[in-house]
N, C-alpha and C. Protein backbone atom coordinates (compact mmCIF):
# COMPACT_ATOMS: atom_id res chain seq x y z
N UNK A 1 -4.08 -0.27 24.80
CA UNK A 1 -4.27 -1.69 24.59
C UNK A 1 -4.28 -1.96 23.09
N UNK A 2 -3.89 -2.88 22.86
CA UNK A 2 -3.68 -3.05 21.30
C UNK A 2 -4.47 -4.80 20.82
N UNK A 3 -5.10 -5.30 19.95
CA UNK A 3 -5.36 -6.35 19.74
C UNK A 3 -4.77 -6.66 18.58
N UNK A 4 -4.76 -8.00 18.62
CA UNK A 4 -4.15 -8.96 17.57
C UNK A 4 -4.97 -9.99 17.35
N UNK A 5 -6.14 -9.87 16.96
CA UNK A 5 -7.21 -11.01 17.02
C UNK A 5 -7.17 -12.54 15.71
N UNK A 6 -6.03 -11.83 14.95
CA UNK A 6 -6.12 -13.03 13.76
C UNK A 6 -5.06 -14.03 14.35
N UNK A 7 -5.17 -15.26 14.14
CA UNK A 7 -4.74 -16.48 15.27
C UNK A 7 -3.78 -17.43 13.86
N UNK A 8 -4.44 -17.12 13.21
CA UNK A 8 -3.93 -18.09 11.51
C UNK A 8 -4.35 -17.68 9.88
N UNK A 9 -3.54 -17.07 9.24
CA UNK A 9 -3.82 -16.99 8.07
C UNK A 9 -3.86 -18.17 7.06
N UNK A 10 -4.77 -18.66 6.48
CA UNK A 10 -4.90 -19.70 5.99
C UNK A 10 -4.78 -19.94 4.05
N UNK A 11 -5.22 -19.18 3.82
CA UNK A 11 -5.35 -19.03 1.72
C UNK A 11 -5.01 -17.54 1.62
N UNK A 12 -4.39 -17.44 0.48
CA UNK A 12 -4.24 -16.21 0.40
C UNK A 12 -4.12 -15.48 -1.29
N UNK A 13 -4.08 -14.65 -2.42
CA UNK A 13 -3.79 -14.54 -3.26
C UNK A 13 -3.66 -13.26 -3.22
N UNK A 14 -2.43 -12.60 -3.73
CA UNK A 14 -2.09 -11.24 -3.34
C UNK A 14 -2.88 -10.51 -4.72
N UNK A 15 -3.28 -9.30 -4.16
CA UNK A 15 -4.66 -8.84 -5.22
C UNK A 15 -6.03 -8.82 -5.36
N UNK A 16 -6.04 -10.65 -4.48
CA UNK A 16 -7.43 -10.46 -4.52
C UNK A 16 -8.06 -10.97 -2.94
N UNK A 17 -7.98 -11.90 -2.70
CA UNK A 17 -8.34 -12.45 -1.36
C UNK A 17 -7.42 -13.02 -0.54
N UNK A 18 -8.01 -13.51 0.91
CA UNK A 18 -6.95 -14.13 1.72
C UNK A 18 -8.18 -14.28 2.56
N UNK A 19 -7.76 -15.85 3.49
CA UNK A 19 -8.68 -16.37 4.36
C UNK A 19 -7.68 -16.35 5.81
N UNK A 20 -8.40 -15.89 6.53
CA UNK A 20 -7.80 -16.35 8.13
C UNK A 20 -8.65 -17.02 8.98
N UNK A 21 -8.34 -17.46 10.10
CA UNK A 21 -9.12 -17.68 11.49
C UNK A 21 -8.84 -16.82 12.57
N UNK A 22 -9.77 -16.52 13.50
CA UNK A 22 -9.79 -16.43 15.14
C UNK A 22 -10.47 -17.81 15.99
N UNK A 23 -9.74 -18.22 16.12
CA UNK A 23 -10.14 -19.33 17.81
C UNK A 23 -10.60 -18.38 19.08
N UNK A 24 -11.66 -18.80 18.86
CA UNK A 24 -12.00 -17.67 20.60
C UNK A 24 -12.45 -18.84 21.58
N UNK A 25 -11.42 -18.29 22.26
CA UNK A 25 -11.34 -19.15 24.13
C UNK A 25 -11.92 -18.30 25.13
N UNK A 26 -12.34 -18.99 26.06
CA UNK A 26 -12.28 -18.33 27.11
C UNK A 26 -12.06 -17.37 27.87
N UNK A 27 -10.49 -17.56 27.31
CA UNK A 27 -9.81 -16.59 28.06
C UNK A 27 -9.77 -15.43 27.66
N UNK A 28 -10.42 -14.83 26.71
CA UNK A 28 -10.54 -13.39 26.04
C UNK A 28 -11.11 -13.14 26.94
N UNK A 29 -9.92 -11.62 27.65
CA UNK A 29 -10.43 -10.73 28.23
C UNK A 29 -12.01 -9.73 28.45
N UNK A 30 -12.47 -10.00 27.31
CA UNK A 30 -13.52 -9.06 27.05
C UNK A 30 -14.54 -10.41 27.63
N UNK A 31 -14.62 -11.30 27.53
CA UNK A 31 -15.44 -12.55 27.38
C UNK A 31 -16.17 -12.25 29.00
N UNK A 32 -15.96 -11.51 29.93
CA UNK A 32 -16.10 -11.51 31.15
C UNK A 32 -17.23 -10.50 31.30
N UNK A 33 -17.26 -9.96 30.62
CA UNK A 33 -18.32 -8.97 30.73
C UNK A 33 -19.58 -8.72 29.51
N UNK A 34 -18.97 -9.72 28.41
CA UNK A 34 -20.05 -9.32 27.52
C UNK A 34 -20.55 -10.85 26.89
N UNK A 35 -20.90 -11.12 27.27
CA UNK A 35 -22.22 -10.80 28.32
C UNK A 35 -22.23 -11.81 29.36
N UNK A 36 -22.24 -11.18 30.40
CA UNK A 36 -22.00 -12.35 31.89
C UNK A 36 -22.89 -13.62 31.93
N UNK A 37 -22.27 -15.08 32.01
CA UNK A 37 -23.75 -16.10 32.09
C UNK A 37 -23.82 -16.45 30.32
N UNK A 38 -23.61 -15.49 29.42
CA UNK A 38 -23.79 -15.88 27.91
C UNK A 38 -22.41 -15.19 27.07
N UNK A 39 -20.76 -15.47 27.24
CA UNK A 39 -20.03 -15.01 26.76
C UNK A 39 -20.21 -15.32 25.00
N UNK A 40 -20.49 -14.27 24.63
CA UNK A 40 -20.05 -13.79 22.88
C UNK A 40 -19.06 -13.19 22.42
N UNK A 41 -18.56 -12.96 21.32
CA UNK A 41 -17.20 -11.97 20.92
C UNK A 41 -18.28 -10.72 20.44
N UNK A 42 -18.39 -9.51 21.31
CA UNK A 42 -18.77 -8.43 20.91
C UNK A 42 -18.58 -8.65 18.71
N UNK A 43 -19.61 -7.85 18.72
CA UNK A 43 -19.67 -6.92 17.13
C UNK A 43 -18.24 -6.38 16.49
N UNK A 44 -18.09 -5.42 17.42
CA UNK A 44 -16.59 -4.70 17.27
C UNK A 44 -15.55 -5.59 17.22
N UNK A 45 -15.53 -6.47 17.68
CA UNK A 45 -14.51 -7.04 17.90
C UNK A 45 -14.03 -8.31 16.53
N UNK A 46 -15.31 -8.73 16.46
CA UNK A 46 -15.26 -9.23 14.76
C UNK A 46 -15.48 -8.37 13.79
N UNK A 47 -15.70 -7.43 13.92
CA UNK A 47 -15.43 -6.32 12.73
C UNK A 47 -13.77 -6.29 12.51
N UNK A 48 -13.29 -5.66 14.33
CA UNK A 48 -11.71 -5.71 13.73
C UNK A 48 -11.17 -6.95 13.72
N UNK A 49 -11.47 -8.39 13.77
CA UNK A 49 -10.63 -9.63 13.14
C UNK A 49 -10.75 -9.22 11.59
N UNK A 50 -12.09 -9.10 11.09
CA UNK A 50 -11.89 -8.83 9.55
C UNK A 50 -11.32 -7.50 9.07
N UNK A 51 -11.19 -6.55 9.86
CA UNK A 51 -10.05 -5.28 9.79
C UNK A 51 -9.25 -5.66 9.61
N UNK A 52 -8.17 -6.49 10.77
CA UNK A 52 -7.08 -7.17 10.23
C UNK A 52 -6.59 -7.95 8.94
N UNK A 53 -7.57 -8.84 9.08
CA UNK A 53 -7.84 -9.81 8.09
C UNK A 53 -6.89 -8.66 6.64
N UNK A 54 -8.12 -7.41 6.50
CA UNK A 54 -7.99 -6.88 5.18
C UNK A 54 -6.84 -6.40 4.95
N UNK A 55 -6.13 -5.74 6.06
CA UNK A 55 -4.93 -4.84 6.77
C UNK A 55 -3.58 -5.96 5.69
N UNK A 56 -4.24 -7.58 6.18
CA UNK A 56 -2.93 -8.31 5.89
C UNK A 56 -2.68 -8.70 4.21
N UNK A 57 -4.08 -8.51 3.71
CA UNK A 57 -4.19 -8.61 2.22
C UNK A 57 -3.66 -7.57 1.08
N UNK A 58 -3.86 -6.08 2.15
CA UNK A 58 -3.24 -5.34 1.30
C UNK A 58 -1.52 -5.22 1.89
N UNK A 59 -0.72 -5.36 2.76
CA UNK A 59 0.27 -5.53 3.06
C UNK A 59 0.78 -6.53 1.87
N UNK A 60 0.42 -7.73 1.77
CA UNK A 60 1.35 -8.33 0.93
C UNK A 60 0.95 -8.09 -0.62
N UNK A 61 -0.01 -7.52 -1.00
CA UNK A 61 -0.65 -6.93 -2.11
C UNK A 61 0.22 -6.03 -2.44
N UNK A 62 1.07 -5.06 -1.81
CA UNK A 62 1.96 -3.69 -1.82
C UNK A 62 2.94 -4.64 -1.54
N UNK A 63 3.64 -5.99 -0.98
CA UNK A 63 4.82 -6.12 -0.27
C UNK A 63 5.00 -5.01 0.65
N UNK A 64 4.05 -4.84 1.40
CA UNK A 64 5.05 -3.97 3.02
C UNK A 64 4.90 -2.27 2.70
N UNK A 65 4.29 -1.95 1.21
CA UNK A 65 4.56 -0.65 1.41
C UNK A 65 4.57 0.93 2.31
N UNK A 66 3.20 0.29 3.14
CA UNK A 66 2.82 0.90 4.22
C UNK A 66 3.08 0.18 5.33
N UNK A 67 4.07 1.78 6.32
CA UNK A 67 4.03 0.76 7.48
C UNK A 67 2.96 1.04 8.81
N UNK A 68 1.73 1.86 8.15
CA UNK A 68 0.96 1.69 8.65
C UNK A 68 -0.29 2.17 7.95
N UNK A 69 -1.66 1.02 8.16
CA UNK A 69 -2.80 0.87 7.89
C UNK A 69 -3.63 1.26 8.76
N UNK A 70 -4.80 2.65 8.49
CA UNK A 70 -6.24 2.06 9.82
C UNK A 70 -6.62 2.59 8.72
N UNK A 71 -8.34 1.82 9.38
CA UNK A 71 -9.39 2.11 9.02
C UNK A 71 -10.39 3.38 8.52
N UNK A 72 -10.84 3.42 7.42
CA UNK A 72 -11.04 5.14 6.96
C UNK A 72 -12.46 4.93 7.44
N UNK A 73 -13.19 3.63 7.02
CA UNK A 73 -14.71 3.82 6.72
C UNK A 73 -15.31 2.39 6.56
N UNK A 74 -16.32 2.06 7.06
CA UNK A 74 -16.94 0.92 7.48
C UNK A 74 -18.57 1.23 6.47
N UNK A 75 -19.29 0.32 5.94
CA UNK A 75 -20.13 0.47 5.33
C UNK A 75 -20.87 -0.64 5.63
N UNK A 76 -22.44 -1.19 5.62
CA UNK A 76 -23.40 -2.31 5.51
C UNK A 76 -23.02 -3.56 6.50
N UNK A 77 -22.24 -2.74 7.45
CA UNK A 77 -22.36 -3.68 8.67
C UNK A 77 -23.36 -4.70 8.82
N UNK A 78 -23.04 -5.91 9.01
CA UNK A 78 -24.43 -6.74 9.45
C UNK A 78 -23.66 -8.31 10.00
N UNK A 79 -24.39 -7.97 11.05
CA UNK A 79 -23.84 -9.38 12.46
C UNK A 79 -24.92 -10.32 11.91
N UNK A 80 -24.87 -11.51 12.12
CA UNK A 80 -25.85 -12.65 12.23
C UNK A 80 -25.74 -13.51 13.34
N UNK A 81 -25.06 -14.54 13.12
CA UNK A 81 -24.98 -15.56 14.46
C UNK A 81 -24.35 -15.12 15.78
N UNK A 82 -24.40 -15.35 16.78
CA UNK A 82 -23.38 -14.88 17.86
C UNK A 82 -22.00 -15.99 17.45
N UNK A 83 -20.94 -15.41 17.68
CA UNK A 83 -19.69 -15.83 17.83
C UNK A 83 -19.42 -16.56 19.45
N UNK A 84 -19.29 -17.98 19.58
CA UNK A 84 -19.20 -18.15 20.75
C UNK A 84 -18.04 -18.72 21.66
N UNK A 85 -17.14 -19.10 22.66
CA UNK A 85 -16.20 -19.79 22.85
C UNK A 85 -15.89 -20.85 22.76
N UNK A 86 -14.76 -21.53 22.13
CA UNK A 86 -14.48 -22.80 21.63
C UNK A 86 -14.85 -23.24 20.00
N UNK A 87 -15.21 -22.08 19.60
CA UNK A 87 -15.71 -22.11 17.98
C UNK A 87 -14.72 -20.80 17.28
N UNK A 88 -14.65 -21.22 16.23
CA UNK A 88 -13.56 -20.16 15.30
C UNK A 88 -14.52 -19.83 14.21
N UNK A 89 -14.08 -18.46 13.82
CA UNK A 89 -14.71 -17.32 13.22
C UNK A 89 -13.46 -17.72 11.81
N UNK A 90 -14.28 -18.22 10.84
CA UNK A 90 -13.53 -17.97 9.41
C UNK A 90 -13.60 -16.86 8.98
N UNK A 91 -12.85 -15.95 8.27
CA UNK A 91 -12.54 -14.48 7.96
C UNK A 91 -12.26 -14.71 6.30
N UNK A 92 -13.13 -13.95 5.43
CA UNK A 92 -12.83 -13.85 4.18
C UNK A 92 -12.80 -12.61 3.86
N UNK A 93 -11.69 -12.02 3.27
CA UNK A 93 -11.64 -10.88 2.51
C UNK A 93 -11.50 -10.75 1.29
N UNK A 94 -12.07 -9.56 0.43
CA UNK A 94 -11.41 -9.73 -0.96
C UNK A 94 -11.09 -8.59 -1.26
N UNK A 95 -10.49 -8.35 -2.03
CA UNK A 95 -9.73 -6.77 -2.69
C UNK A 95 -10.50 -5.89 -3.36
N UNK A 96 -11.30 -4.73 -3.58
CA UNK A 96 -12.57 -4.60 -4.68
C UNK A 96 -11.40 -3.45 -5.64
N UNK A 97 -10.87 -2.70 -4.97
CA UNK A 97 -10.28 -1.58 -5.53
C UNK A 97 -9.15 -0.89 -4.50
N UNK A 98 -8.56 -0.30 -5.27
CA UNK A 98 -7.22 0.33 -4.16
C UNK A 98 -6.72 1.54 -5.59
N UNK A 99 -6.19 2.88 -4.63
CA UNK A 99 -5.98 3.83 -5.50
C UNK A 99 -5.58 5.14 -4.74
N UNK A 100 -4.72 5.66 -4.88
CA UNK A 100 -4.35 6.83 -3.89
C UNK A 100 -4.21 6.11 -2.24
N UNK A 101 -3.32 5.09 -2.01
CA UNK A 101 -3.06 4.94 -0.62
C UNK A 101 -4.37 4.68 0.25
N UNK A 102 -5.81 4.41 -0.78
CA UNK A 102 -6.42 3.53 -0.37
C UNK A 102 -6.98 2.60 -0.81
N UNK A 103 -7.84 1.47 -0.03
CA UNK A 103 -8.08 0.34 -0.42
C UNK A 103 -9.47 -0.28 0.15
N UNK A 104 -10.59 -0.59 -0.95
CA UNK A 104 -11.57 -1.03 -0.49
C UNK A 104 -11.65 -2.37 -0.83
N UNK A 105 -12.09 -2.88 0.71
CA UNK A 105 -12.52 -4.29 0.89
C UNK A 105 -13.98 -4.79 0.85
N UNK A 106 -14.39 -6.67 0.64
CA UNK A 106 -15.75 -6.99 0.79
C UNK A 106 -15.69 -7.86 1.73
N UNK A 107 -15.76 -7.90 3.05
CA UNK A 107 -15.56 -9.37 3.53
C UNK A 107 -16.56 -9.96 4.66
N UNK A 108 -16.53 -11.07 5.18
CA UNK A 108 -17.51 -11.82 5.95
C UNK A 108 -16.91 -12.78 6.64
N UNK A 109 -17.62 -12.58 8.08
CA UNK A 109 -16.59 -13.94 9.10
C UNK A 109 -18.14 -14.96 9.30
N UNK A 110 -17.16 -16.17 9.10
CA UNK A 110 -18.36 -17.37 9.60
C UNK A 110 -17.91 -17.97 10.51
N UNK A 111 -19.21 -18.81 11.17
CA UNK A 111 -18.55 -19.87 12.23
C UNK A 111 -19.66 -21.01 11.55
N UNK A 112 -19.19 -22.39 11.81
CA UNK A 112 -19.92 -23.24 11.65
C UNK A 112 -20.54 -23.03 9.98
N UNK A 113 -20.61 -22.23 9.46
CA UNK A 113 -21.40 -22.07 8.21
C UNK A 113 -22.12 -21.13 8.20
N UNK A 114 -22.39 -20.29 9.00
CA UNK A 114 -23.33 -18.92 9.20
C UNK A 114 -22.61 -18.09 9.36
N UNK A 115 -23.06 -16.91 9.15
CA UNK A 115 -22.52 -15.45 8.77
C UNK A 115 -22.80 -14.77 10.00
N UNK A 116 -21.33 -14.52 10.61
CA UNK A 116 -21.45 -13.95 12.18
C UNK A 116 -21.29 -12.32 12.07
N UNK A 117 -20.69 -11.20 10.66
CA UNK A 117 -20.20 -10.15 10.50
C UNK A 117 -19.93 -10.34 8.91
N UNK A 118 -20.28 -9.17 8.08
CA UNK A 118 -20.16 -8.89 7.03
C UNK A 118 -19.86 -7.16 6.71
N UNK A 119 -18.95 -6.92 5.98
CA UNK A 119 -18.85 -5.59 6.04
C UNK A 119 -18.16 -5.00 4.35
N UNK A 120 -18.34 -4.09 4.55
CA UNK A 120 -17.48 -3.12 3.35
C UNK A 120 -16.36 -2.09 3.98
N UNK A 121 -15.48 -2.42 3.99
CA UNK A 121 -13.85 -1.72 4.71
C UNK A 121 -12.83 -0.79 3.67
N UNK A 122 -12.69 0.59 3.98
CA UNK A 122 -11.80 1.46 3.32
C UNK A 122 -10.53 1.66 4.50
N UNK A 123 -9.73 0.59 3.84
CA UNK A 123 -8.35 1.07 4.50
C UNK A 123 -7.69 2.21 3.75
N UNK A 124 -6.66 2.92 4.79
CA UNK A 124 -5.63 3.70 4.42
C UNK A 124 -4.15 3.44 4.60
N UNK A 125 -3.43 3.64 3.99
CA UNK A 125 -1.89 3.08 4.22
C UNK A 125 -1.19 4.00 3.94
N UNK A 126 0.05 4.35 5.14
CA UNK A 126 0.58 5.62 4.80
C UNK A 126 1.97 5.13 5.52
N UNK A 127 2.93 5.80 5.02
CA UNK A 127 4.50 5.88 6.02
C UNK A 127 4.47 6.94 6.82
N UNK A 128 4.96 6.50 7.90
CA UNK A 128 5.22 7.92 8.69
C UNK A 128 6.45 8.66 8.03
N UNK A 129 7.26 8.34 7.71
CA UNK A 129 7.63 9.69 6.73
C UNK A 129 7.19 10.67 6.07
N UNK A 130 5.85 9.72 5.08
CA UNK A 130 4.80 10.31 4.50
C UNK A 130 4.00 11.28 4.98
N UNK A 131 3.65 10.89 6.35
CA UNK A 131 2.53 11.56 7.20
C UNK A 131 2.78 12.32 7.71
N UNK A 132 4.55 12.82 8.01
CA UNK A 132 5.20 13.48 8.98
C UNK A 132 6.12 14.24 8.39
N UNK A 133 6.34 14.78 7.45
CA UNK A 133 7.45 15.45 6.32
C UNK A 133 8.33 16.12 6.94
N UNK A 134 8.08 16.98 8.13
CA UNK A 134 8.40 17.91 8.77
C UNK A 134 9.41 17.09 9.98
N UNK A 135 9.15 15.67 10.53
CA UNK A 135 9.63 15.21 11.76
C UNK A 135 11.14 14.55 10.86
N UNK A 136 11.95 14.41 11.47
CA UNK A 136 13.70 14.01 11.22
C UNK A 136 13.61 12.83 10.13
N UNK A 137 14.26 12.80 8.85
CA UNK A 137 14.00 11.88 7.94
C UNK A 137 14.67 10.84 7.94
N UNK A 138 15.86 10.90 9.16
CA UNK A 138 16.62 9.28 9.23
C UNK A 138 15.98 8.98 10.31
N UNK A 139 15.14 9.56 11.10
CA UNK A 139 14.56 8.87 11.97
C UNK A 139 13.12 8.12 11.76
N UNK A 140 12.46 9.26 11.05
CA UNK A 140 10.94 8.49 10.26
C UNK A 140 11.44 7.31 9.04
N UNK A 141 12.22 7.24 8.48
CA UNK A 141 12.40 5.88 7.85
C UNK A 141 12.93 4.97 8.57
N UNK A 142 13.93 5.30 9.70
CA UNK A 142 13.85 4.22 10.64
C UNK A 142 13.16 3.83 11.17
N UNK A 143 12.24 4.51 11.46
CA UNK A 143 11.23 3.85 12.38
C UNK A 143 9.98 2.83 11.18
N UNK A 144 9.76 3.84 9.98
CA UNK A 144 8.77 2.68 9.44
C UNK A 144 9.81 1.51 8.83
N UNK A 145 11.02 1.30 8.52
CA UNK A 145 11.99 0.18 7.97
C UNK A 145 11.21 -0.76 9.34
N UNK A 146 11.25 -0.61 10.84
CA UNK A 146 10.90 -1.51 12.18
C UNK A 146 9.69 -1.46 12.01
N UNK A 147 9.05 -0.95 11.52
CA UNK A 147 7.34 -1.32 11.59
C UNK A 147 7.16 -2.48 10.78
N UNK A 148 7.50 -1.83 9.27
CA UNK A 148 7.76 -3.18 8.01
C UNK A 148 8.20 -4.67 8.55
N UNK A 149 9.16 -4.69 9.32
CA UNK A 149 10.18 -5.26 9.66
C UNK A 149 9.21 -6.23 10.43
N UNK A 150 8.13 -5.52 11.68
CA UNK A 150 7.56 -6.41 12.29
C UNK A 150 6.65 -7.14 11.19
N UNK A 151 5.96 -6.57 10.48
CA UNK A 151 4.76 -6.86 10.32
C UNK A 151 5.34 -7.76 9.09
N UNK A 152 6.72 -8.20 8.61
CA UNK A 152 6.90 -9.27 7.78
C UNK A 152 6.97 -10.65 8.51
N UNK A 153 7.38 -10.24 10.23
CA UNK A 153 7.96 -11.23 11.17
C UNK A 153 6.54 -11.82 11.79
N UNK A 154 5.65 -10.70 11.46
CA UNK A 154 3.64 -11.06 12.37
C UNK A 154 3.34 -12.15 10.93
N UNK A 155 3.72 -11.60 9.94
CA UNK A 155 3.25 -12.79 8.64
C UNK A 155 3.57 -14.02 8.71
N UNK A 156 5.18 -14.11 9.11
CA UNK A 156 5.59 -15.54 9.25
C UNK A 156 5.36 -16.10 10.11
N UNK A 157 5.03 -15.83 11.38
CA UNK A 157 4.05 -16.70 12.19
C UNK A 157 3.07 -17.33 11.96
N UNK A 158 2.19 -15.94 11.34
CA UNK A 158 0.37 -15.94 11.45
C UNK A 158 0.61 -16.72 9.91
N UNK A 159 1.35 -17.37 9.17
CA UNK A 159 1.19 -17.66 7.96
C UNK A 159 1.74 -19.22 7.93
N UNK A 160 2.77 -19.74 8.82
CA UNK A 160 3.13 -20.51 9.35
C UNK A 160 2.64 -21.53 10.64
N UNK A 161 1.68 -20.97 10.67
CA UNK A 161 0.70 -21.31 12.29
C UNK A 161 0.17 -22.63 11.88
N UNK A 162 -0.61 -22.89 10.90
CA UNK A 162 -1.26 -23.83 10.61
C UNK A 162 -0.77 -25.40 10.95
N UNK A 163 -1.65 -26.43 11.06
CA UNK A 163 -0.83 -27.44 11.55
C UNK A 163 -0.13 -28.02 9.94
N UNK A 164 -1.44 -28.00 9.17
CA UNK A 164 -1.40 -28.65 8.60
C UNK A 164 -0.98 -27.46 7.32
N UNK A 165 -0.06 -28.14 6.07
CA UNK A 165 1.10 -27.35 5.27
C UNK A 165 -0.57 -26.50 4.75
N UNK A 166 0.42 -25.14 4.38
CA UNK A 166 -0.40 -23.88 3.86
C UNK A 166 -1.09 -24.59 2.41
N UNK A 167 -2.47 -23.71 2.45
CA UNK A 167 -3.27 -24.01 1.64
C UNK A 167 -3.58 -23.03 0.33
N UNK A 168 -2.47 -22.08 0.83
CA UNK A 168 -2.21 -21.12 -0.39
C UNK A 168 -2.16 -20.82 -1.89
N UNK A 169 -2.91 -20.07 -2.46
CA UNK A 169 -2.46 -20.10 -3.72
C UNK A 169 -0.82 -19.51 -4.17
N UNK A 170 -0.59 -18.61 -2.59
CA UNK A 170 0.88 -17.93 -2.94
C UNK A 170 1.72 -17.74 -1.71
N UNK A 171 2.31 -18.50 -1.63
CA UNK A 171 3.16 -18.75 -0.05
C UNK A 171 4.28 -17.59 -0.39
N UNK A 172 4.23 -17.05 0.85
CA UNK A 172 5.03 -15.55 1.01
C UNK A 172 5.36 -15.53 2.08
């Protein structure tokens, strides 16, 4: 199963920050069980909207260099409000440092004005070429050229979503 929890990227400045949203409906699958009678967006689950969130800051920070990002290391976790349905989770990230193919983040999701998740995030970004030296080399750059490829085509959506024209310091 794979998630895609960021719904709209909203501000962005390559280097340093970028703002998104999640709209949480109903219809999130998970919403059924946690917690029955009182649906919330689990912890985890706004941790990884602001995973993403960071994932998309350093993507256009590199232009695309990695065509793939996870998570190394999570630090000072701290939930506050519950996240609830029909309310959107603002997502702020900022850039602190990046160096050797990684990258540390500071960021915090709100709803309403309160602090629902705050964290400290060490991404990693690597090519599978990179990662794989040994596996076929027109095939590992083909395959990350289609990873790149999506994740310029996930930008112009998630960057384009908004109703109202981007609020960007750097439209990309």
């Amino acid at each position: 199963m794979q998630f895609q929890l960021i719904d709209e990227l909203t501000r962005w400045t390559p280097g340093k920050t970028l703002t998104a949203r999640k709209f949480l409906t109903m219809g999130e699958e998970y919403l059924g069980d946690h917690f029955p009678g009182f649906p919330v967006m689990p912890g985890v689950m706004m941790l990884q909207a602001l995973t993403e969130a960071s994932a998309w800051l350093w993507r256009i920070t590199n232009d695309y260099a990695y065509s793939v990002i996870v998570m190394r290391e999570v630090k000072g976790v701290k939930y506050g409000s519950f996240m609830k349905p029909g309310y959107c989770l603002e997502l702020q990230t900022d850039l602190v440092r990046q160096a050797d193919g990684q990258a540390v983040f500071k960021g915090k999701g709100t709803c309403e004005g309160q602090v629902c998740v705050s964290a400290q995030l060490t991404l990693a970004g690597y090519t599978i070429r990179q990662q794989h030296p040994d596996w076929d080399a027109d095939q590992s750059a083909t395959r990350d050229a289609e990873l790149m490829n999506h994740w310029k085509k996930q930008w112009v959506l998630l960057a384009n979503s908004s109703v109202t024209s981007p609020t960007s310091d750097t439209v990309g």
